[in-house]
Protein backbone atom coordinates (compact mmCIF):
# COMPACT_ATOMS: atom_id res chain seq x y z
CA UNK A 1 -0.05 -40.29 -18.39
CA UNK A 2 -3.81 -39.37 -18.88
CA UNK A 3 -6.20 -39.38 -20.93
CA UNK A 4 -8.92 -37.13 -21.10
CA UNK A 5 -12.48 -36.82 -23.24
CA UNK A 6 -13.93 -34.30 -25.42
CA UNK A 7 -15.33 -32.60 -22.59
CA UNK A 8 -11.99 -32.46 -20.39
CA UNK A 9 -13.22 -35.49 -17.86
CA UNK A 10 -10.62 -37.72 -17.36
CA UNK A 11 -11.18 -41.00 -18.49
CA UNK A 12 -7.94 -42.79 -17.69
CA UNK A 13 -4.71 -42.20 -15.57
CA UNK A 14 -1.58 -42.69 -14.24
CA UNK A 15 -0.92 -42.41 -10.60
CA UNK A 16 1.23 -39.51 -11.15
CA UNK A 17 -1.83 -38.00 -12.68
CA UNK A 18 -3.23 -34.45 -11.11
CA UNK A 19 -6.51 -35.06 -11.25
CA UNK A 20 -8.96 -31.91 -12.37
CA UNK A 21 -5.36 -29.93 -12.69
CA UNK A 22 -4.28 -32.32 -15.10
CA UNK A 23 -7.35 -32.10 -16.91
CA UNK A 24 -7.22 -28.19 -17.15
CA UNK A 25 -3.68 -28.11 -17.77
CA UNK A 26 -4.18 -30.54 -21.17
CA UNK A 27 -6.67 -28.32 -21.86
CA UNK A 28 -4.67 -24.88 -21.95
CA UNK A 29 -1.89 -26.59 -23.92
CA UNK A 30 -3.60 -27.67 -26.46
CA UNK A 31 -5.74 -24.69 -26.77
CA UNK A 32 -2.74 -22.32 -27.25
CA UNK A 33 -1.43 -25.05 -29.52
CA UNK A 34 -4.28 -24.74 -31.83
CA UNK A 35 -4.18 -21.33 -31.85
CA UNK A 36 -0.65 -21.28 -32.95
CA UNK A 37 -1.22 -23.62 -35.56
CA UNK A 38 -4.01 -21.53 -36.82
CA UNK A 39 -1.35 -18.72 -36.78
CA UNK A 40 0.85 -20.48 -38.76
CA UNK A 41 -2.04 -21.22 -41.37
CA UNK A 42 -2.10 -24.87 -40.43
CA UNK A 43 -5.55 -25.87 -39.37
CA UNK A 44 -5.22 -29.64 -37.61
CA UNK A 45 -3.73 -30.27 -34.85
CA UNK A 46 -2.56 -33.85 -33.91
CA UNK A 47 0.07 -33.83 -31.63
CA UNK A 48 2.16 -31.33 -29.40
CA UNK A 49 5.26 -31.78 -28.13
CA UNK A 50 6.84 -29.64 -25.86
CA UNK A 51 10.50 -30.19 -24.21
CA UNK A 52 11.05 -29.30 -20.78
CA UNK A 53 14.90 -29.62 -19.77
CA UNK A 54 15.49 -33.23 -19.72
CA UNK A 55 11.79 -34.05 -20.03
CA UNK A 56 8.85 -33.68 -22.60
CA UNK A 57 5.41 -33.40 -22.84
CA UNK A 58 3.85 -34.73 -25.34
CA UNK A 59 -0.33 -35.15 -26.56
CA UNK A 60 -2.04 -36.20 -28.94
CA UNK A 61 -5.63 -36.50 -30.23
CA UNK A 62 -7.77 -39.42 -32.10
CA UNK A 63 -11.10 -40.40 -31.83
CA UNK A 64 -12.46 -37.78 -29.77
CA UNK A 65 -9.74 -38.18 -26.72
CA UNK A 66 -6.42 -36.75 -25.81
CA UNK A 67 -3.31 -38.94 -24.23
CA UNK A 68 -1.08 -37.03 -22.43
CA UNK A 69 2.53 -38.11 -21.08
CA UNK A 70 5.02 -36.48 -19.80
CA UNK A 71 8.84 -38.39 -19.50
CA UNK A 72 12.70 -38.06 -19.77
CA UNK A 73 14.67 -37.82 -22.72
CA UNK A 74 14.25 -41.38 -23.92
CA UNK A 75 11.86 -42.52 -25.64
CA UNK A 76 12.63 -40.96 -28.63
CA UNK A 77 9.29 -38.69 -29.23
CA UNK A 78 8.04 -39.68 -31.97
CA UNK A 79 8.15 -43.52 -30.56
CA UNK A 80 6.41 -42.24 -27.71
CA UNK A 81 3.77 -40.02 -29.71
CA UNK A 82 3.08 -43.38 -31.70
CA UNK A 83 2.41 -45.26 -28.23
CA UNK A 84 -0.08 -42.55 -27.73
CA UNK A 85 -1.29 -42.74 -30.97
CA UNK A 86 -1.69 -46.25 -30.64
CA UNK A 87 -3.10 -46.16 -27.11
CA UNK A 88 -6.14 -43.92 -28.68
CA UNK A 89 -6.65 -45.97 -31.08
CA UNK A 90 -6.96 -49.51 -29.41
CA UNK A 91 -8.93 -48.36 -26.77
CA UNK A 92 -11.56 -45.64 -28.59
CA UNK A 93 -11.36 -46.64 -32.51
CA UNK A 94 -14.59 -48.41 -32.39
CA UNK A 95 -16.75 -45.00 -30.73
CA UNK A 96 -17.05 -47.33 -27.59
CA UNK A 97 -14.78 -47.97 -24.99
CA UNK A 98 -13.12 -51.14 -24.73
CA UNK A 99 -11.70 -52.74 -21.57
């Protein structure tokens, strides 16, 4: 899991975490996902999901930041986009950073 700021630092991470090729990686993803959406005449973007196999990726965006995690089948994903969701929220909803 990471999560990264507006400007693609990451703020917060898993050990499994890549570092700056995490960072770039969220990045890509959710570029191409945006301009997909924006193909598809849909303008936000909150989340992206993407199965792998027997894993998925899965982001989403709030308050300025992106959460990133990638795991197995289970959770279901939309329990595990709400953890993310939620994750955003508690920690950034305020515009400062809480510990």
């Amino acid at each position: 899991m990471a999560v990264v700021d507006a400007s693609g630092a990451i703020v917060a991470a898993g050990p499994a975490a890549a570092g700056e090729r995490a960072s770039q990686s969220i990045g890509l993803l959710w570029d191409a996902a945006r301009r997909r959406a924006g193909q598809a005449g849909d303008a936000g973007l909150e989340h992206v999901v993407v199965p792998l196999g027997d894993a998925v990726v899965a982001a989403v965006e709030a308050h300025g930041y992106r959460a990133v995690a990638v795991t197995g089948a289970r959770p279901a994903v939309a329990l595990l986009l709400f953890d993310l969701r939620t994750c955003l929220g508690d920690a950034f909803a305020g515009g400062e950073e809480t510990q």
